[in-house]
C-alpha atoms as a PDB file:
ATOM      1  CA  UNK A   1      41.871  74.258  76.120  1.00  0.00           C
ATOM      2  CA  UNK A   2      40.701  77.951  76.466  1.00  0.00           C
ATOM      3  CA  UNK A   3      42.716  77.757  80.061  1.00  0.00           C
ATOM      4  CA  UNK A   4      46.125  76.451  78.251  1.00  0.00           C
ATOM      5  CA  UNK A   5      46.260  78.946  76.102  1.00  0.00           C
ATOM      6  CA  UNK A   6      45.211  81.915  78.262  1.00  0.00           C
ATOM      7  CA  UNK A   7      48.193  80.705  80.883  1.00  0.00           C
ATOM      8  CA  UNK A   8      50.240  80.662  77.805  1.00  0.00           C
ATOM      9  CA  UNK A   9      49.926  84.176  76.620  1.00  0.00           C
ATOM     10  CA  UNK A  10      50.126  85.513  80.431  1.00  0.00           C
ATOM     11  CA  UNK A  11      53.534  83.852  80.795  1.00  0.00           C
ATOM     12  CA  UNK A  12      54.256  84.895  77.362  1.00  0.00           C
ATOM     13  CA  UNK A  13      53.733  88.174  78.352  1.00  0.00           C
ATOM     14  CA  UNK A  14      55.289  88.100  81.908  1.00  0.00           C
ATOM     15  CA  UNK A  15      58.482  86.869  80.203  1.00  0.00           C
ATOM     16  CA  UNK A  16      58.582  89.674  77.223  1.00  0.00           C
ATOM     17  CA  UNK A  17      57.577  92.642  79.717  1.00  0.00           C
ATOM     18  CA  UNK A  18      60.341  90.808  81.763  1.00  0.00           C
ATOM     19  CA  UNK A  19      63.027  91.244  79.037  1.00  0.00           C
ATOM     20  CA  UNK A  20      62.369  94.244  77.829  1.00  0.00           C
ATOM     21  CA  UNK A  21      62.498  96.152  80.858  1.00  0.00           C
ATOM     22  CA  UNK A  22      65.745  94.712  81.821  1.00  0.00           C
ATOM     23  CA  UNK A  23      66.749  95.011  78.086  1.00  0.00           C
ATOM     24  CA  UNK A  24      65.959  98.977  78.176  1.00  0.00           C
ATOM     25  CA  UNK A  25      68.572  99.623  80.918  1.00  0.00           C
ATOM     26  CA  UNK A  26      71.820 100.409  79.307  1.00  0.00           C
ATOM     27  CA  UNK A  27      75.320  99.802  81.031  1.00  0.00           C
ATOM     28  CA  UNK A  28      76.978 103.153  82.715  1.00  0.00           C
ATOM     29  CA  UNK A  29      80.258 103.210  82.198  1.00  0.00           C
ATOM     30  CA  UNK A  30      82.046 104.807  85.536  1.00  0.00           C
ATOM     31  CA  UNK A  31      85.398 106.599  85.292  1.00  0.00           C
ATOM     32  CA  UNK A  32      88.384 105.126  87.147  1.00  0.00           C
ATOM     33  CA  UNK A  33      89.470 107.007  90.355  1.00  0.00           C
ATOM     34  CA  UNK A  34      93.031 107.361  90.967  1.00  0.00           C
ATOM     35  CA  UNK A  35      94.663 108.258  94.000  1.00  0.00           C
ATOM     36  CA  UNK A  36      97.256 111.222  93.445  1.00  0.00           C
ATOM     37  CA  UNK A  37     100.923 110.330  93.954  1.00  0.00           C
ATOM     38  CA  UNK A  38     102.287 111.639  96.635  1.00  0.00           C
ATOM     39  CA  UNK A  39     106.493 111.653  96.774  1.00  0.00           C
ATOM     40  CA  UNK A  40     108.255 112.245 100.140  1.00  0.00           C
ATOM     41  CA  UNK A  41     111.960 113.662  99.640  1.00  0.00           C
ATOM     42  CA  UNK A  42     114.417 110.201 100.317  1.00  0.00           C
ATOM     43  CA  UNK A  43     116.727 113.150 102.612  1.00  0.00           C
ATOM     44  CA  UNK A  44     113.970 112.827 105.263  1.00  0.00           C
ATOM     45  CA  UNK A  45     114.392 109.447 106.125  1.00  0.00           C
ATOM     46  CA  UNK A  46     111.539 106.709 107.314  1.00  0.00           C
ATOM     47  CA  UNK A  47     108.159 107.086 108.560  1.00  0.00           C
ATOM     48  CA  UNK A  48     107.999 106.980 112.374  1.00  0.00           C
ATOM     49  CA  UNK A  49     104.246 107.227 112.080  1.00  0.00           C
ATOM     50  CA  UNK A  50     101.711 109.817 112.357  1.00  0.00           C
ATOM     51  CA  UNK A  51     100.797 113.145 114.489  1.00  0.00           C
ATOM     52  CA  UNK A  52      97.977 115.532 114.673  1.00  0.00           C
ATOM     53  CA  UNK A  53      98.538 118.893 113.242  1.00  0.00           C
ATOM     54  CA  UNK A  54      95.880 121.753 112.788  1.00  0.00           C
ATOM     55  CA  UNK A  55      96.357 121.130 109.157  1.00  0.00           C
ATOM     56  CA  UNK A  56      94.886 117.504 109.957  1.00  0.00           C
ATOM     57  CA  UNK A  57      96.734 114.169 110.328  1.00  0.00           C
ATOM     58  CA  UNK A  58     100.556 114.499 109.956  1.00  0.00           C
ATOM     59  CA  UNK A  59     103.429 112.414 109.205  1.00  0.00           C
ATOM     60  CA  UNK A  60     106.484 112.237 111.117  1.00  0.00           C
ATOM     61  CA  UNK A  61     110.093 111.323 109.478  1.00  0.00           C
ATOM     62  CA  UNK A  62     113.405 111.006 111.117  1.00  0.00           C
ATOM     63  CA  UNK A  63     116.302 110.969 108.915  1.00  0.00           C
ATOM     64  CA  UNK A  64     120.082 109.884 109.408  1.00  0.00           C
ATOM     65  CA  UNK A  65     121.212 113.045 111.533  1.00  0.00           C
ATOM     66  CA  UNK A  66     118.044 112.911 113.827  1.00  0.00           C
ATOM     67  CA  UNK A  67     116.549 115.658 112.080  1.00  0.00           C
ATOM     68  CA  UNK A  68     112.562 115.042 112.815  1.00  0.00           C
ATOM     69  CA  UNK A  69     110.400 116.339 109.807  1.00  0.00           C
ATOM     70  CA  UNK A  70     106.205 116.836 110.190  1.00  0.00           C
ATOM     71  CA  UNK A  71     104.379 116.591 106.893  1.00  0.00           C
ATOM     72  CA  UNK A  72     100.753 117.074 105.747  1.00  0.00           C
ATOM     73  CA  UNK A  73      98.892 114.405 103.447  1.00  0.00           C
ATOM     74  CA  UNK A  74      99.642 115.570 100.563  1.00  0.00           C
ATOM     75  CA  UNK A  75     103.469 115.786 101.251  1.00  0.00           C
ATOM     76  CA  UNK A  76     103.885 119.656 101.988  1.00  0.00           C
ATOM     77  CA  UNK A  77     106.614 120.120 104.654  1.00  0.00           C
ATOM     78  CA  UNK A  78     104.818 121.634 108.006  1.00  0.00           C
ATOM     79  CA  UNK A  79     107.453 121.661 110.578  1.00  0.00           C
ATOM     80  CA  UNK A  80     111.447 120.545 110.836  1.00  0.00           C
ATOM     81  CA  UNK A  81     113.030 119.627 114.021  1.00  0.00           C
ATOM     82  CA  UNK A  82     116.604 119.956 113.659  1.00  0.00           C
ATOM     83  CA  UNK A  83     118.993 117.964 116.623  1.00  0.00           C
ATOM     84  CA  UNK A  84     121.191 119.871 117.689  1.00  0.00           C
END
């Protein structure tokens, strides 16, 4: 009898220390990342893929006339090829 109820107030305890300590841990709430838009003038054509600059990786656009345009990341114009 003395056996039954010591397991009993061991698990009893187990399962309260249990609860509690994964009671006490409060939800973090993490702020959404968001990529920043980046817009790419429509003059400059499509995307023929990408180049190494010494700004980093580039992109390279061709447009209608030929016209070959490097870009950064972020969309700042680095170099224009113009087809003569």
């Amino acid at each position: 009898m003395k056996k039954r109820i010591l397991v009993l107030i061991i698990g009893l305890c187990i399962f309260l220390g249990g609860y509690f300590a994964g009671h006490s841990m409060l939800p973090v709430a993490h702020a959404q990342i968001t990529a920043p838009t980046i817009t790419i003038p429509a003059s400059w054509g499509h995307c023929l893929g990408t180049a190494p600059n010494p700004m980093g990786s580039g992109l390279l656009f061709e447009d209608d006339a030929g016209n070959l345009y490097l870009s950064d990341i972020q969309g700042n114009l680095q170099a224009r090829y113009v087809r003569r």
